[in-house]
N, C-alpha and C. Protein backbone atom coordinates (compact mmCIF):
# COMPACT_ATOMS: atom_id res chain seq x y z
N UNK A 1 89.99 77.54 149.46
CA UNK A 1 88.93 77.43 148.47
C UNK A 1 89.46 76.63 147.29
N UNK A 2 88.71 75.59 146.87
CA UNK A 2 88.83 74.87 145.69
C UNK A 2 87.74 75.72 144.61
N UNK A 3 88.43 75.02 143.22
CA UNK A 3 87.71 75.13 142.12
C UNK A 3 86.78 73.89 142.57
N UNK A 4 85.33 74.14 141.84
CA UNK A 4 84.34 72.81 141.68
C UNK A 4 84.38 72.44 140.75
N UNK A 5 83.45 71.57 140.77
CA UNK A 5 83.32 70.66 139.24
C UNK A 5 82.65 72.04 138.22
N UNK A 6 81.69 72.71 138.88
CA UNK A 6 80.97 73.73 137.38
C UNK A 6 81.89 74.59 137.05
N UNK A 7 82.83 75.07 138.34
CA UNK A 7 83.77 76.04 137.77
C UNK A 7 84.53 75.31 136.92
N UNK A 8 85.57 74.01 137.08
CA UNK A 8 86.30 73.71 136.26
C UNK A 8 85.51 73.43 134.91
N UNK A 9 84.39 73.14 135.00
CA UNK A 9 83.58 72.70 133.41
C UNK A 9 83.78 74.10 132.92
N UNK A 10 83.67 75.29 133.05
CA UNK A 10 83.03 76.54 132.88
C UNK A 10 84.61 76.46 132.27
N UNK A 11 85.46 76.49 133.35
CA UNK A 11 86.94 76.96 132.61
C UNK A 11 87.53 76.11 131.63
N UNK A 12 87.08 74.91 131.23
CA UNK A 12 87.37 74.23 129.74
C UNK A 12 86.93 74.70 128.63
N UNK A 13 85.25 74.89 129.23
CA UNK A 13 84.70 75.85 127.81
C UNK A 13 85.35 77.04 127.45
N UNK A 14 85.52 77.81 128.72
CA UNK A 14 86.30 79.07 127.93
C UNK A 14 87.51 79.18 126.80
N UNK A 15 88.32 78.02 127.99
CA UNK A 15 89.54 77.77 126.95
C UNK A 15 89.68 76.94 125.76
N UNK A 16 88.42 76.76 125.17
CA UNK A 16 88.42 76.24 123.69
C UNK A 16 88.09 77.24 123.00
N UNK A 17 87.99 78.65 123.33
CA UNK A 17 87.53 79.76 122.97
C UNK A 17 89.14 80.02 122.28
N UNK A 18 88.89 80.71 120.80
CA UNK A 18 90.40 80.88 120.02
C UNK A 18 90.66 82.41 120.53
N UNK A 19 91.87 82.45 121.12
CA UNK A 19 92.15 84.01 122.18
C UNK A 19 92.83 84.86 121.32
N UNK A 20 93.55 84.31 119.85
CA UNK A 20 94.14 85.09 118.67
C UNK A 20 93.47 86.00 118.23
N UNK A 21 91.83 85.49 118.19
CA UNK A 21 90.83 86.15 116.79
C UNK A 21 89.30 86.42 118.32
N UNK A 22 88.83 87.70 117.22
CA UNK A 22 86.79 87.68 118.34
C UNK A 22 86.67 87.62 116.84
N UNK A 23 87.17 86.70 116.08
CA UNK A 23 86.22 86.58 114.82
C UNK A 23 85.69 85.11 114.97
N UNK A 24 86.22 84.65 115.97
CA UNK A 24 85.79 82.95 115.99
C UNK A 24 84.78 82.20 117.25
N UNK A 25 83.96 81.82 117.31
CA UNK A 25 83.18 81.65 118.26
C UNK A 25 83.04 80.07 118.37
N UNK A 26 82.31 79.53 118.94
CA UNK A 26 82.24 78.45 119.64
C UNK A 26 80.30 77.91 118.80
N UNK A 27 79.95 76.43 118.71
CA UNK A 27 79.16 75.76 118.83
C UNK A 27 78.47 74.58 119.91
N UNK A 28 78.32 74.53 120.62
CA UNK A 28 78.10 73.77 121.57
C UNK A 28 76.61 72.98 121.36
N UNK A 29 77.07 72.35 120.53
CA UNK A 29 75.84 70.72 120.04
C UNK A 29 74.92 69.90 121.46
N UNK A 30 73.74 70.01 120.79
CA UNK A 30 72.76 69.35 121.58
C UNK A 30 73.35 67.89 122.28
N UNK A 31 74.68 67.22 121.15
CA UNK A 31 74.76 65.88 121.39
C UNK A 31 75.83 66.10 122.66
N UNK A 32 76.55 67.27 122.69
CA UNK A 32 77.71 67.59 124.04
C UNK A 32 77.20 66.85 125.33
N UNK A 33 78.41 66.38 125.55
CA UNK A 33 77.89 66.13 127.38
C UNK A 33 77.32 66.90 128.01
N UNK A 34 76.38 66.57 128.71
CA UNK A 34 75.23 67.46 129.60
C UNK A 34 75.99 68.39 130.55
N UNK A 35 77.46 68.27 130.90
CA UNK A 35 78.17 68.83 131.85
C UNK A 35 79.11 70.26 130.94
N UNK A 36 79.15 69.95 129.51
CA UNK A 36 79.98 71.01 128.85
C UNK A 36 78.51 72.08 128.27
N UNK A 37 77.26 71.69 128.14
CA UNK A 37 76.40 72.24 128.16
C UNK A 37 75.49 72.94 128.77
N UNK A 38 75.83 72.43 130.31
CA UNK A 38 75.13 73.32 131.30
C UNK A 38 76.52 74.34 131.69
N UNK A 39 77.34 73.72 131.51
CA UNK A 39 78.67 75.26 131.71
C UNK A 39 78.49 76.44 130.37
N UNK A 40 77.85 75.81 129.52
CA UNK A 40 77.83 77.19 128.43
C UNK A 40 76.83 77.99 128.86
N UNK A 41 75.70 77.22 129.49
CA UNK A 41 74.59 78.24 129.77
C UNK A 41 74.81 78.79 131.05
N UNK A 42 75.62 78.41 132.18
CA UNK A 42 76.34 79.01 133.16
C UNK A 42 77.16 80.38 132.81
N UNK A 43 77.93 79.94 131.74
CA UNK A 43 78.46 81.07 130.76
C UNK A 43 78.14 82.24 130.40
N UNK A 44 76.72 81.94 129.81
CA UNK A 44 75.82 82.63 129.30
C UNK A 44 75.04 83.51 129.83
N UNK A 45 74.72 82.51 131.39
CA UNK A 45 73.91 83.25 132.48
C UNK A 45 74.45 84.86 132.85
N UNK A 46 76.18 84.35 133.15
CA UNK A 46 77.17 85.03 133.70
C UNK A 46 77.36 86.53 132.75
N UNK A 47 76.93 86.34 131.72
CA UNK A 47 77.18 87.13 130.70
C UNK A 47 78.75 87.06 129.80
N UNK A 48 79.09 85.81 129.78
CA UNK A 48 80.85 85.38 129.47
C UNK A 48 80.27 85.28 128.14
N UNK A 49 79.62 84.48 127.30
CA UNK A 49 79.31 84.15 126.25
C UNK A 49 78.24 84.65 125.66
N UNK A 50 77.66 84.79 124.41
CA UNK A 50 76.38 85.49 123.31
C UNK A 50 75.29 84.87 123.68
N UNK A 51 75.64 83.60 123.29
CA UNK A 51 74.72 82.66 123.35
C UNK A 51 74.25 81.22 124.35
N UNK A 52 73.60 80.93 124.66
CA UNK A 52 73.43 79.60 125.58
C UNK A 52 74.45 78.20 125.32
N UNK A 53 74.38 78.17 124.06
CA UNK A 53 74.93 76.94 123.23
C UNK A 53 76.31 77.82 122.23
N UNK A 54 77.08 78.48 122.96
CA UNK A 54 78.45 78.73 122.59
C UNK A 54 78.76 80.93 122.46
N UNK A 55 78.49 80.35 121.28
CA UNK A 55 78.70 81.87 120.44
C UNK A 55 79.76 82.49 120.50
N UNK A 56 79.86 83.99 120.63
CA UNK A 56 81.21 84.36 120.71
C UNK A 56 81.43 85.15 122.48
N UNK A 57 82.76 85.20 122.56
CA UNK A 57 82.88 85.50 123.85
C UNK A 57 82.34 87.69 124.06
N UNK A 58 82.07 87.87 125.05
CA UNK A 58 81.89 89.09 125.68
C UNK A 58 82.85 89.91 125.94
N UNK A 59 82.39 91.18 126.03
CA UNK A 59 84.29 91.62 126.43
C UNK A 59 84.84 91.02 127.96
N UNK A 60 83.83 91.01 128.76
CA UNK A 60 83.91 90.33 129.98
C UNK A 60 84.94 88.67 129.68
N UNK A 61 83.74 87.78 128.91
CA UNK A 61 84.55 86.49 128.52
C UNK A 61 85.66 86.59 127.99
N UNK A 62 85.93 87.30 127.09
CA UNK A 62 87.65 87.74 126.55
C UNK A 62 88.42 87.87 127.65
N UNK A 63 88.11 88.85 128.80
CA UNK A 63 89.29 88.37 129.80
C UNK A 63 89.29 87.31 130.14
N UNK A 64 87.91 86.81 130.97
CA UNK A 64 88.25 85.57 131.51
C UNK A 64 88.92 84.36 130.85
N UNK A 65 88.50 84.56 129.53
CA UNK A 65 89.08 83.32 128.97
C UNK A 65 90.90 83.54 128.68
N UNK A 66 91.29 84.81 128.73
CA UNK A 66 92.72 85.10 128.45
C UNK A 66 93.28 84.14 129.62
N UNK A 67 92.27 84.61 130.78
CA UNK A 67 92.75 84.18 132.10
C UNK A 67 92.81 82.80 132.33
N UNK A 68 91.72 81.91 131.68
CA UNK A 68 91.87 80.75 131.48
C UNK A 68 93.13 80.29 130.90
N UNK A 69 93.10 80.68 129.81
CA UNK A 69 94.26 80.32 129.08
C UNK A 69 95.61 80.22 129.53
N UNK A 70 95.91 81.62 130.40
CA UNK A 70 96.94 81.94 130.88
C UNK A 70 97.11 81.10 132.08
N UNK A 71 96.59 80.50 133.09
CA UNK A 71 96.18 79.86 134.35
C UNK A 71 96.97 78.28 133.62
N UNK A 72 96.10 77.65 132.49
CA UNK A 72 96.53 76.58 132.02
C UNK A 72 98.37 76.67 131.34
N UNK A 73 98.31 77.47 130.91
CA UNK A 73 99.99 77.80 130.83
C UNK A 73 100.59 77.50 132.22
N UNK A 74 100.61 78.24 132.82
CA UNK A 74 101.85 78.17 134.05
C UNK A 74 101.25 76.68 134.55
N UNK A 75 99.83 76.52 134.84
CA UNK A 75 100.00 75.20 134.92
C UNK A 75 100.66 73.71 134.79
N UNK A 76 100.35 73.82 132.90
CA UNK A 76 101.14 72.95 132.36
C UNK A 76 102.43 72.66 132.30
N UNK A 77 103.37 73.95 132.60
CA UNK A 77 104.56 74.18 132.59
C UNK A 77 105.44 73.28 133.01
């Protein structure tokens, strides 16, 4: 099994999510690429995020996005 293109879109958005603070949330602008915008509302669908167009993460999205985060670590390594 591969990642796809929506999953990998889905897992960029997460990881611009700040994993220090749930005091900080996300904006996701009308002008965004149509591909980082249909992953927020993918997001959203999923119940990862507040809002359609960003917001703050869920307790659900808090893991995943740890997981994001953490995934891109050993990655980059």
């Amino acid at each position: 099994m591969a990642f796809s293109k929506d999953i990998a879109d889905e897992l960029d958005v997460l990881a611009l999510f700040n994993e220090d603070t749930t005091q900080e949330g996300l904006k996701i602008h009308s002008t965004a690429q149509d591909h980082v915008i249909a992953a927020a509302q993918r997001l959203h669908d999923k119940g990862l995020i507040t809002q359609a167009d960003g917001g703050y993460l869920t307790d659900l999205g808090r893991k995943a996005s740890g997981h994001a985060h953490d995934l891109l670590s050993i990655l980059q390594a």
